[in-house]
Protein backbone atom coordinates (compact mmCIF):
# COMPACT_ATOMS: atom_id res chain seq x y z
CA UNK A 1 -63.64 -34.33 -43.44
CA UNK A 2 -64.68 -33.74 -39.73
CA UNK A 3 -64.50 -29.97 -38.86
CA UNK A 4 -62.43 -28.92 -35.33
CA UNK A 5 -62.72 -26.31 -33.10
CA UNK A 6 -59.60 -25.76 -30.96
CA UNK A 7 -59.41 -23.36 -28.02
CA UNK A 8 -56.05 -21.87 -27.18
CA UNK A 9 -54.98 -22.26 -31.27
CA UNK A 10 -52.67 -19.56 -30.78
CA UNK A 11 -50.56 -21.47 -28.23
CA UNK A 12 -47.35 -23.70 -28.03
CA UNK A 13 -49.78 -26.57 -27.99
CA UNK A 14 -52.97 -25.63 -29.89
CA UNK A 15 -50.52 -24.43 -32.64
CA UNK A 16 -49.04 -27.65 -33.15
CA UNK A 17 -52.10 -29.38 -32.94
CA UNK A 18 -54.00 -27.01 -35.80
CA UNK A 19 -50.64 -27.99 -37.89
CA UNK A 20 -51.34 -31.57 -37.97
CA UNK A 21 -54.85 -31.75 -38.68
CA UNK A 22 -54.41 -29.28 -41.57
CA UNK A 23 -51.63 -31.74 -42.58
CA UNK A 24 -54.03 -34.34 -42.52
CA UNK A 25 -56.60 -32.40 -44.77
CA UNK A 26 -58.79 -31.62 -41.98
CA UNK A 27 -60.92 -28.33 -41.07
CA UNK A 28 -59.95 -26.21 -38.72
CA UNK A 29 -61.40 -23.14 -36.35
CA UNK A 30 -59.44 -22.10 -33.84
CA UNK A 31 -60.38 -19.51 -30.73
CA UNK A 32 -57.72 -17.65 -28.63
CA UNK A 33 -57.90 -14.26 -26.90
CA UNK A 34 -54.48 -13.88 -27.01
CA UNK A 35 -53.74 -13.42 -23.37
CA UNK A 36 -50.90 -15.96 -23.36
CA UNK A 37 -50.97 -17.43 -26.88
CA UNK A 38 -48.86 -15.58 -29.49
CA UNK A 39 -50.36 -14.07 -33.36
CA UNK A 40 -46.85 -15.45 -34.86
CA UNK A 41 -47.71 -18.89 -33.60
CA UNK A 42 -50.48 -18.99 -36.34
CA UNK A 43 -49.66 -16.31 -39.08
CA UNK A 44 -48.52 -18.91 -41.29
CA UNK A 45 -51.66 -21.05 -41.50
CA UNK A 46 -54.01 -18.08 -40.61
CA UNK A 47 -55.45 -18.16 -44.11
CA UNK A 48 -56.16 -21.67 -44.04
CA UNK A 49 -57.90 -21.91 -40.88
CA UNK A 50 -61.66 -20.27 -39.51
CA UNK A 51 -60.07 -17.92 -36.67
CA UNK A 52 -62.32 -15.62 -34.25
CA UNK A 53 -60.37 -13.66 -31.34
CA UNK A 54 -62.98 -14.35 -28.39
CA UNK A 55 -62.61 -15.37 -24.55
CA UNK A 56 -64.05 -18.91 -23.82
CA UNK A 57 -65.73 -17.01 -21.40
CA UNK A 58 -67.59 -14.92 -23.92
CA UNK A 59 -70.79 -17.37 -24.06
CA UNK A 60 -72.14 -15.91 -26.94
CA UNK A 61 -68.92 -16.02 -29.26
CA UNK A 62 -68.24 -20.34 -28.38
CA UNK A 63 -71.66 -20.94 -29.23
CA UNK A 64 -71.11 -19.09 -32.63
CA UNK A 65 -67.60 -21.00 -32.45
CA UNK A 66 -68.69 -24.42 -31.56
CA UNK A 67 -72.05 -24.29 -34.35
CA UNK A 68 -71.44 -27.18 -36.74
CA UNK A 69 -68.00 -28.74 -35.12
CA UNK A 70 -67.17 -32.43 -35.00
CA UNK A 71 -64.83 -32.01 -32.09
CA UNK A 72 -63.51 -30.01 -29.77
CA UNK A 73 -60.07 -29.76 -28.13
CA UNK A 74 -60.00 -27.10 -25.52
CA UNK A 75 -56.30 -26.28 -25.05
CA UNK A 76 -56.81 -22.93 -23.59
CA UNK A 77 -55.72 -21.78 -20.17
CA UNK A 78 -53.53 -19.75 -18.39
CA UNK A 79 -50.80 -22.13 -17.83
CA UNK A 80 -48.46 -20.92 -15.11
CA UNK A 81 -48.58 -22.50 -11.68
CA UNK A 82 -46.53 -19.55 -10.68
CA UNK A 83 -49.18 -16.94 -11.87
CA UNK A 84 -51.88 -18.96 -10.37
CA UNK A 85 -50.27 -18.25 -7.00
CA UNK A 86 -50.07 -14.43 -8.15
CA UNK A 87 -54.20 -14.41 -8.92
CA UNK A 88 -55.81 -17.60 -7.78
CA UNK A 89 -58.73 -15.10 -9.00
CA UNK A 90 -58.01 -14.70 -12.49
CA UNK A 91 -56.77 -18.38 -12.64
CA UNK A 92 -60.23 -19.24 -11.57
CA UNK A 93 -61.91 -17.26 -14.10
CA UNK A 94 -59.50 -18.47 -17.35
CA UNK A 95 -59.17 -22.52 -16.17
CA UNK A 96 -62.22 -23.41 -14.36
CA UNK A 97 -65.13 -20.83 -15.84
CA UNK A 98 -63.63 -20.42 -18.80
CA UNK A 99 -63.81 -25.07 -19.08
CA UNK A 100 -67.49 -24.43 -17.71
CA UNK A 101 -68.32 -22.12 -21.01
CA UNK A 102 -66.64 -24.77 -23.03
CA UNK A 103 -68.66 -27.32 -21.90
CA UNK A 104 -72.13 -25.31 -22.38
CA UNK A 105 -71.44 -23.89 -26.17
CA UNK A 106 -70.33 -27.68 -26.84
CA UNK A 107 -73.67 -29.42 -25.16
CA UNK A 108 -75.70 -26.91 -27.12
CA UNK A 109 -73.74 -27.32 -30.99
CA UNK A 110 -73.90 -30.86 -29.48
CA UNK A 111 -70.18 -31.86 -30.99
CA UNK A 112 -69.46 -34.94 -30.85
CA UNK A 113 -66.41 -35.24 -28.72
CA UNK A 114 -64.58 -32.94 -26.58
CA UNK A 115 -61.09 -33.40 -25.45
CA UNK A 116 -59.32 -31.80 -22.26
CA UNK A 117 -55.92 -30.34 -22.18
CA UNK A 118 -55.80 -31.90 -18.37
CA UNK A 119 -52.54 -31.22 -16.06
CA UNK A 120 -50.23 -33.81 -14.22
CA UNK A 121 -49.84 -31.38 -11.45
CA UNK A 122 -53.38 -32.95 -10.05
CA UNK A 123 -51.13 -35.19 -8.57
CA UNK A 124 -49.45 -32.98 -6.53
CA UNK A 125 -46.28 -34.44 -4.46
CA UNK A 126 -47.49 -37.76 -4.06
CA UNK A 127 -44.40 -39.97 -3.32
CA UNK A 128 -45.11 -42.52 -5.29
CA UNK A 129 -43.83 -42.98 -8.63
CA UNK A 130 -44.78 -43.29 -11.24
CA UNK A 131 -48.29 -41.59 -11.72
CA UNK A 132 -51.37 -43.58 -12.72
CA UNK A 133 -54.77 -42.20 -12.90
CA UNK A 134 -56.35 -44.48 -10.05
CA UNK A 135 -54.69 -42.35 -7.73
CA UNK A 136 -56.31 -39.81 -5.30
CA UNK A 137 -55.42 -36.64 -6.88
CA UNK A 138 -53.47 -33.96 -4.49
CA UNK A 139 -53.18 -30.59 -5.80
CA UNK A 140 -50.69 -28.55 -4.45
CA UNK A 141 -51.20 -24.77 -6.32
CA UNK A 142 -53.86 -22.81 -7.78
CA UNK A 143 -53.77 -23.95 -10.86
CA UNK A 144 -53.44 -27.63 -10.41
CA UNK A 145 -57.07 -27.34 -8.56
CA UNK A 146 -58.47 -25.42 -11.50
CA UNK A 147 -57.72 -27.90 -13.97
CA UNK A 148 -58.42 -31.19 -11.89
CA UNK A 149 -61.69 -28.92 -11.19
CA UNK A 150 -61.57 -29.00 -14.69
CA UNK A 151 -61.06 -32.58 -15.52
CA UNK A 152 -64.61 -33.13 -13.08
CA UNK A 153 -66.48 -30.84 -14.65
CA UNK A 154 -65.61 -33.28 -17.62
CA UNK A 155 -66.78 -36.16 -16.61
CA UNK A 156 -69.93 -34.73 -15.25
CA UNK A 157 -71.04 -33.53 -18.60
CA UNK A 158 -70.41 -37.24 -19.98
CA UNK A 159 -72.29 -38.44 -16.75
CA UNK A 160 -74.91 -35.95 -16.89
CA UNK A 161 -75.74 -35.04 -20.31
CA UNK A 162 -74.01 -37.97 -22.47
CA UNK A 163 -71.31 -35.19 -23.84
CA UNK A 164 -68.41 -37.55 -24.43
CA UNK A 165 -65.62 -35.97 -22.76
CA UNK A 166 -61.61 -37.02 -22.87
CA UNK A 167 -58.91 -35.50 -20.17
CA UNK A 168 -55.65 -36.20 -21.41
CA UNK A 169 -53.22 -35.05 -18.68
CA UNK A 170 -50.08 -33.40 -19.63
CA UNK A 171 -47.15 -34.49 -18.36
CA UNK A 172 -44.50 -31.43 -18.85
CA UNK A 173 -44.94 -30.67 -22.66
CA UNK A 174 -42.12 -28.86 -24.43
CA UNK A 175 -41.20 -28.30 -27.93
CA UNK A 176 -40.78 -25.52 -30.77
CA UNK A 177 -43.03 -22.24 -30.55
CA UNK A 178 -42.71 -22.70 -26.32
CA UNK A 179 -42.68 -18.99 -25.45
CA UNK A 180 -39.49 -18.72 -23.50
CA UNK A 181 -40.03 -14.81 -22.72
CA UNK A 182 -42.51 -15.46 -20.46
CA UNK A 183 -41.34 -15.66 -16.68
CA UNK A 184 -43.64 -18.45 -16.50
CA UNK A 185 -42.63 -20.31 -19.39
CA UNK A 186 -41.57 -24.10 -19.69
CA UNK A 187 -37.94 -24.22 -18.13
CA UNK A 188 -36.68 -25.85 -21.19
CA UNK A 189 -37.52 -23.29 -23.68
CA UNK A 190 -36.31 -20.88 -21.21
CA UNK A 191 -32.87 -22.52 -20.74
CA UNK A 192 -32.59 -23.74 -24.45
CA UNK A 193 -33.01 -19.62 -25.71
CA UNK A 194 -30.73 -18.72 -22.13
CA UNK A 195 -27.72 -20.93 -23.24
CA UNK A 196 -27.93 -20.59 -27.07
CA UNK A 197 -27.52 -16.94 -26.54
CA UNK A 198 -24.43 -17.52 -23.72
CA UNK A 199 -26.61 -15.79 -20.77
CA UNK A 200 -26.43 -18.24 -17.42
CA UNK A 201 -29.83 -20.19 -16.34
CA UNK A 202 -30.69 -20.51 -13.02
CA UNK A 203 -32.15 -23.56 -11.88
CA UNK A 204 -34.70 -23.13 -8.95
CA UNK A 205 -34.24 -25.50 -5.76
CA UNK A 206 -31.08 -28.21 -6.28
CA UNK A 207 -31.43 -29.38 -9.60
CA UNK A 208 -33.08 -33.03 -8.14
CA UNK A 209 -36.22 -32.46 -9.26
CA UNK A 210 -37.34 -34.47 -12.01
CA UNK A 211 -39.61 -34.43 -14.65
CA UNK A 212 -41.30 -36.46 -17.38
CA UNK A 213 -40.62 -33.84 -19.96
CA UNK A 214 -42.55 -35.05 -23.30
CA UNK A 215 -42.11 -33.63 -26.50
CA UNK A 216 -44.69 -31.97 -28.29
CA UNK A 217 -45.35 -34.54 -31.20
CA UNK A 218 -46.46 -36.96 -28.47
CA UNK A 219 -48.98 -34.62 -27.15
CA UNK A 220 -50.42 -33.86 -30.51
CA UNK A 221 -50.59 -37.43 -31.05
CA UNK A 222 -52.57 -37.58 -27.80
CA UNK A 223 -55.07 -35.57 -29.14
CA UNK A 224 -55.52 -37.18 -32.25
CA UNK A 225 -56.19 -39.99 -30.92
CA UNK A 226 -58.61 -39.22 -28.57
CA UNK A 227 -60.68 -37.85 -31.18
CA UNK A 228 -61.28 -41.09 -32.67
CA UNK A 229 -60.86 -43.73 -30.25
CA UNK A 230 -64.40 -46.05 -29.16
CA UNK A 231 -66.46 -43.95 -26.89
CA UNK A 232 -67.14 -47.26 -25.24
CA UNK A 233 -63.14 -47.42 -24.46
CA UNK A 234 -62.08 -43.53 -23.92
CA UNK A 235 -65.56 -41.74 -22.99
CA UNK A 236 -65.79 -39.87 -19.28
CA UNK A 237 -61.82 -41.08 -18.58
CA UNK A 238 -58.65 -39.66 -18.26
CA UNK A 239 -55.38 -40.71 -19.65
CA UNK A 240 -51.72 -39.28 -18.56
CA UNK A 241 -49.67 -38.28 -22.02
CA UNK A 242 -46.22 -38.55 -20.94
CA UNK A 243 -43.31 -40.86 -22.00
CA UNK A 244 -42.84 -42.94 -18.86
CA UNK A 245 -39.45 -41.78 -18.45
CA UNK A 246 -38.01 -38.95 -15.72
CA UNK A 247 -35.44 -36.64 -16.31
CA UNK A 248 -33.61 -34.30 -13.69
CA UNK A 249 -33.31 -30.79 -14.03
CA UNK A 250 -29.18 -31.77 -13.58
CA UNK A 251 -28.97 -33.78 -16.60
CA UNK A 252 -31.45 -32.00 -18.53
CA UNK A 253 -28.89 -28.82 -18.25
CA UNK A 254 -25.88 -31.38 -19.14
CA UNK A 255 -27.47 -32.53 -21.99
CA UNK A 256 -28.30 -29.08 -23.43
CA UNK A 257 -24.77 -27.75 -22.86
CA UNK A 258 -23.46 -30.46 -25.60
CA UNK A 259 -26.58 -29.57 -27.71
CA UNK A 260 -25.96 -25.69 -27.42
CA UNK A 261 -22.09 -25.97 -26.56
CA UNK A 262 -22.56 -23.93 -23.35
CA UNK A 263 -19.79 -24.40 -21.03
CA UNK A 264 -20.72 -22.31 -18.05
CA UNK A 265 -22.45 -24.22 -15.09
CA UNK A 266 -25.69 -22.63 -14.27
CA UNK A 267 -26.87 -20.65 -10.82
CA UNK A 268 -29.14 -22.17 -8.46
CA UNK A 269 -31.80 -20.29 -7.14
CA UNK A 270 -35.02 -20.96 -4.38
CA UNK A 271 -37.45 -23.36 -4.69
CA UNK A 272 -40.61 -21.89 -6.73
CA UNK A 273 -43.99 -21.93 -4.78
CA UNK A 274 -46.66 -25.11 -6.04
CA UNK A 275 -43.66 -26.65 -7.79
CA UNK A 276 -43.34 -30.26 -7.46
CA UNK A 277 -40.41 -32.42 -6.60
CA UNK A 278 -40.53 -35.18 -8.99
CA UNK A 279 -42.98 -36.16 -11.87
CA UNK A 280 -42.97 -39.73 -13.65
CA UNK A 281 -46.45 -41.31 -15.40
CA UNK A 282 -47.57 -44.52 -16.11
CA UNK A 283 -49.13 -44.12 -20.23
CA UNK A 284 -50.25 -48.23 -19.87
CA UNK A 285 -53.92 -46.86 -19.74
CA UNK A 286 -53.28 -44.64 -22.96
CA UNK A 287 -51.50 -46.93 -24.47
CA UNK A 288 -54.30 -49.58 -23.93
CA UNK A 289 -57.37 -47.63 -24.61
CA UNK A 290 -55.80 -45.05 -27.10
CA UNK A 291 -53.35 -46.70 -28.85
CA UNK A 292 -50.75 -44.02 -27.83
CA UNK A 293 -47.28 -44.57 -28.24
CA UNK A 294 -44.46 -41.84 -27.39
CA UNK A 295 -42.85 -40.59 -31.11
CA UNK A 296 -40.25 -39.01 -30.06
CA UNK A 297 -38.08 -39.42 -26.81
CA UNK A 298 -36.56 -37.03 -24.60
CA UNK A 299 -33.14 -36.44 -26.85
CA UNK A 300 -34.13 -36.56 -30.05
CA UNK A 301 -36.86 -34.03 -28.80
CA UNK A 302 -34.09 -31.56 -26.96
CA UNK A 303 -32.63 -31.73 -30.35
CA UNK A 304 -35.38 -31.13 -32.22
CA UNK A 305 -36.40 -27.77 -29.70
CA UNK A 306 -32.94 -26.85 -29.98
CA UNK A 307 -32.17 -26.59 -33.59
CA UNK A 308 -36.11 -25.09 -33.88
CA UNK A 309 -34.49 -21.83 -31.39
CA UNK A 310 -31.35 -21.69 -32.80
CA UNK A 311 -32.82 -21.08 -36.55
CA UNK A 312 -35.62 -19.08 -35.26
CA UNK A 313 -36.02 -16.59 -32.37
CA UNK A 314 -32.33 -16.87 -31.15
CA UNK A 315 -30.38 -16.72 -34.58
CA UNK A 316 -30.87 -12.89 -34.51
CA UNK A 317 -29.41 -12.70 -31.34
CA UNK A 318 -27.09 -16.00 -30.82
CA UNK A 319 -23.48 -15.30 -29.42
CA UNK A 320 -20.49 -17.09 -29.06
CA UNK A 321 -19.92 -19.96 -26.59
């Protein structure tokens, strides 16, 4: 029984992954500051997993954190391309500094694996579609740089000190526990909670953009695997996590109003700053070196999300549609 340490375990995504390992029997410790991630995301397992509130940038505290861990998977950051633009600043600090902490209480435990909640926004608005990771990367906002910075400083510690390293680059991750409060949050936990409770969304730009939008099993999955796939096939890389299928923001909204029986159309608004146009991955290299396989498509996903809001944070307040 291998023991993990996961950064970020109070958010959407270290959340989920925490569930599954303590599904599979294993041990978990989890780190989160709580800046973005939420206490109710973990209350339920809290008293089956090793939990310290610290900031990966507290050297100190991930040392303590990282002392006799098998692997790490660093999920924390702030994750907002739109905030990033706010405070390039701050996003420095949280998603470049905060990775460089990481890095150094992980060299010194010396765990054997670290994995790399990476971003498909290094690509930027490269025309061509869809994604693979032999492209040049192209960063458009703030925070795209800081985690492609990131994903480097990654590598180098494989390259440099041996630390085997895995960037698994997230291709537009949604799913239960999404915080859709959050002016930055994912737009489908945002419109899911919007149209369950009859209020309008607004769509920014024309509704053309598209997206690989990947459900949150797959990710876990992801992760998972990267933990225990040959060094000699997943060491120093990167892999995109997607589902190698793209989705517009149009038909997203069409297929939520049968799912939430919204009949209103939604408002368009202005294009957000550092957004890109359209997002599609190639997962041939995961597939090949990880053994990763998408779970759960798009639908059954939106469904999944879906019935996950409507029993949860939006029963209180659902209204007629």
């Amino acid at each position: 029984m291998s023991l993990y340490l996961i950064t970020g375990i109070a958010g959407f995504i270290g959340s989920s992954i925490a569930r599954a390992l303590l599904s599979r029997g294993e041990r978990v410790r989890g780190v989160d500051n709580f800046a973005t991630g939420k206490r109710e995301n973990i209350a339920e397992i809290l008293n089956r997993i090793d939990f310290r509130e610290a900031d990966i940038n507290d050297l100190d505290a991930m040392r303590e954190a990282c002392s006799g861990v098998d692997f790490v998977l660093h999920q924390a950051a702030i994750p907002s391309v739109p905030k990033s633009v706010l405070d390039p600043l701050g996003n420095n600090r949280a998603n470049i500094d905060g990775t460089v902490t990481v890095l150094m209480a992980t060299l010194d435990a010396k765990v054997k694996r670290v994995v790399y909640a990476a971003s498909s926004s290094a690509y930027g608005n490269t025309p061509k579609l869809p994604k693979h990771e032999e492209m040049r990367p192209d960063p458009i906002s703030p925070y795209a740089v800081a985690k492609l910075a990131s994903e480097h400083y990654m590598i180098s510690f494989y390259r440099c000190y041996g630390l085997e390293t895995v960037c698994l680059r997230y291709f537009n991750i949604f799913g239960p526990r999404q915080d859709p409060s959050s002016p930055y949050s994912g737009v489908l936990a945002k419109f899911t909670t919007q149209m369950l409770r009859g209020e309008q969304p607004t769509i920014n730009g024309d509704g053309e953009q598209s997206r690989d939008f990947t459900y949150i099993d797959n990710a876990v999955e992801a992760n998972l695997l990267a933990c225990s796939a040959p060094a000699n096939k997943v060491a120093g890389q990167m892999f995109n996590v997607a589902t190698g299928r793209r989705v517009t923001l149009n038909e997203t909204f069409k297929v939520l109003q049968d799912l939430t029986a919204y009949h209103r159309q939604p408002k368009y608004g202005p294009v957000r700053e550092g957004d890109v146009k359209h997002s599609l991955a190639d997962i041939s290299k995961a597939e090949e070196r990880l053994g990763y396989r998408p779970l759960v498509d798009f639908e059954k996903g939106l469904k999944r999300t879906v019935d996950w809001y409507r029993e949860g944070p939006c029963r209180a307040s659902s209204v007629g549609h």
